[in-house]
Protein backbone atom coordinates (compact mmCIF):
# COMPACT_ATOMS: atom_id res chain seq x y z
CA UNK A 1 0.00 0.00 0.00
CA UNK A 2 1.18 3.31 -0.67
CA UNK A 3 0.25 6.49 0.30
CA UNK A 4 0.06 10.55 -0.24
CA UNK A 5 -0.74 13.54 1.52
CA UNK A 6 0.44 16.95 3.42
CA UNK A 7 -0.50 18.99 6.23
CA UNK A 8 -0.03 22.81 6.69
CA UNK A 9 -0.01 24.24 10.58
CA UNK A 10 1.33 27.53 11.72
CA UNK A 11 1.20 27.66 15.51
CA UNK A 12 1.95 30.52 17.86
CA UNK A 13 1.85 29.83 22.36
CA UNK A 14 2.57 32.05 25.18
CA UNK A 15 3.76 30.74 28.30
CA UNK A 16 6.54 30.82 31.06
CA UNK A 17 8.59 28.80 33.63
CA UNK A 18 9.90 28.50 37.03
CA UNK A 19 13.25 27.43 38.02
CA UNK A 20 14.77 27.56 41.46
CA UNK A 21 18.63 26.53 42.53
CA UNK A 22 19.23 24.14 44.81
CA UNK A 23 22.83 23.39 45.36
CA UNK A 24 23.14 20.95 42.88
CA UNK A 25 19.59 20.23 42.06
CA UNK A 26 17.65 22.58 39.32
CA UNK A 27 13.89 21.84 39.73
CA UNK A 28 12.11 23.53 36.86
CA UNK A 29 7.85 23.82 36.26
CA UNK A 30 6.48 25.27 32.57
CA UNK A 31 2.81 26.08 31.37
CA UNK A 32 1.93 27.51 27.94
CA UNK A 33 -0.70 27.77 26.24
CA UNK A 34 -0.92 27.26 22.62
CA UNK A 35 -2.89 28.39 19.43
CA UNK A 36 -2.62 26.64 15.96
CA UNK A 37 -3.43 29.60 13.46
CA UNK A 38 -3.74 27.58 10.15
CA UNK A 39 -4.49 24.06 10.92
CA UNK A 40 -5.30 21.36 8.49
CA UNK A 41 -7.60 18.20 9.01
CA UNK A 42 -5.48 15.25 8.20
CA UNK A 43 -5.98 13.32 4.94
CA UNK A 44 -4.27 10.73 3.26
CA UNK A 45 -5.22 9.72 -0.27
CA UNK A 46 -3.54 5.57 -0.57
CA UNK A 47 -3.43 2.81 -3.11
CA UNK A 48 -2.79 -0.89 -2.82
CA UNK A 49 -0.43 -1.63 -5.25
CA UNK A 50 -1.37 -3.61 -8.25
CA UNK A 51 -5.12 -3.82 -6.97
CA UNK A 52 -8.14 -0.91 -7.69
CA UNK A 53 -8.15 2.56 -7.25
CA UNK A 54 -7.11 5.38 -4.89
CA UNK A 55 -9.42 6.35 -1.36
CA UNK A 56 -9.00 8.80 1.21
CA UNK A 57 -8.73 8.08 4.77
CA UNK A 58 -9.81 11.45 7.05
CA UNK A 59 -8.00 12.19 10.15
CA UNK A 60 -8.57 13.99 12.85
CA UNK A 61 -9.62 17.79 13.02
CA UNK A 62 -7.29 18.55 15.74
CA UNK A 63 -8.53 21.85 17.67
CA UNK A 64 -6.97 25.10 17.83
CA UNK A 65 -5.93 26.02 21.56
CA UNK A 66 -4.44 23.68 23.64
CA UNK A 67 -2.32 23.75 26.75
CA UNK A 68 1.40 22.84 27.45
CA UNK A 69 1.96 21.73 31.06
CA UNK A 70 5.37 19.97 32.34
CA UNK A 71 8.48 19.24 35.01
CA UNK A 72 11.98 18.52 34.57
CA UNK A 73 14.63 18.09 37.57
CA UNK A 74 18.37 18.94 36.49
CA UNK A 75 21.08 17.25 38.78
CA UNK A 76 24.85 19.02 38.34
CA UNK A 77 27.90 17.05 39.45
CA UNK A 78 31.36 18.14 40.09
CA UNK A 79 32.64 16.49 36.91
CA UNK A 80 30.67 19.08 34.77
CA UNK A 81 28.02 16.06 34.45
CA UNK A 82 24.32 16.94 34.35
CA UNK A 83 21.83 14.44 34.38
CA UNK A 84 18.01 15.48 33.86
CA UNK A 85 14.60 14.13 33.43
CA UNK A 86 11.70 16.05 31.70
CA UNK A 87 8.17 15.59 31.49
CA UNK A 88 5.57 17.08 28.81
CA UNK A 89 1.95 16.81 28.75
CA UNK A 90 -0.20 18.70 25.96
CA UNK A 91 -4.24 18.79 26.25
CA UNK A 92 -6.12 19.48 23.60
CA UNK A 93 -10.32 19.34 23.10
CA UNK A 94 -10.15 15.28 22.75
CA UNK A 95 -6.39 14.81 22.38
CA UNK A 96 -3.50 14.54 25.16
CA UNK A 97 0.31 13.60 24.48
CA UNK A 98 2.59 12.70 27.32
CA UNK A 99 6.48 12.59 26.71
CA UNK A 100 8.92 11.61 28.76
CA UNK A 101 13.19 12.32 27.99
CA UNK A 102 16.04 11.44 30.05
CA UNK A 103 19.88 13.28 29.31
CA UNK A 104 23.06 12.57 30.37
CA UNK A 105 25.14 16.03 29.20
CA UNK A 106 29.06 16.26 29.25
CA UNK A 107 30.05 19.91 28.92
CA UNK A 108 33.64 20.53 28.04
């Protein structure tokens, strides 16, 4: 089966964070929230190969404000080490996303 189509977004957000110092330890809190200004519903136009002709398969009509919440935790060491773990969550009118990253950073 192959298949064909594009989407077009231009998004814009406002938002801020919070960070605080604690000897070694960075704690960190975000919130934004977030408009999509041209926003396509996603379509896909597919084929099987060698077998009939094209259809389109719809998508979702994702909606236009959402919200960005999240946490990360930042942990320096004394061999210019940082280790940190982030957390995302976006909410949209029936749609979330959760994401998740550890890093291990060497700065030299």
């Amino acid at each position: 089966m192959t298949g064909l189509g594009s989407i077009g977004t231009m998004a814009s957000g406002a938002g801020g964070r919070v960070e605080s110092d604690i000897g070694n330890l960075v704690p960190e809190v975000h919130a934004a929230w977030l408009y999509d200004i041209v926003t396509d519903t996603q379509e896909i136009t597919s084929t099987y190969t060698g077998a009939g002709g094209a259809f389109k398969t719809n998508g979702v009509d994702p909606a236009r404000h959402g919200a960005n919440l999240g946490a990360s935790v930042a942990l320096r060491t004394i061999s210019n080490i940082t280790l940190s773990a982030n957390y995302d969550a976006e909410f949209r009118e029936e749609y979330s996303s959760h994401s998740g990253m550890l890093t291990i950073n060497y700065s030299f």
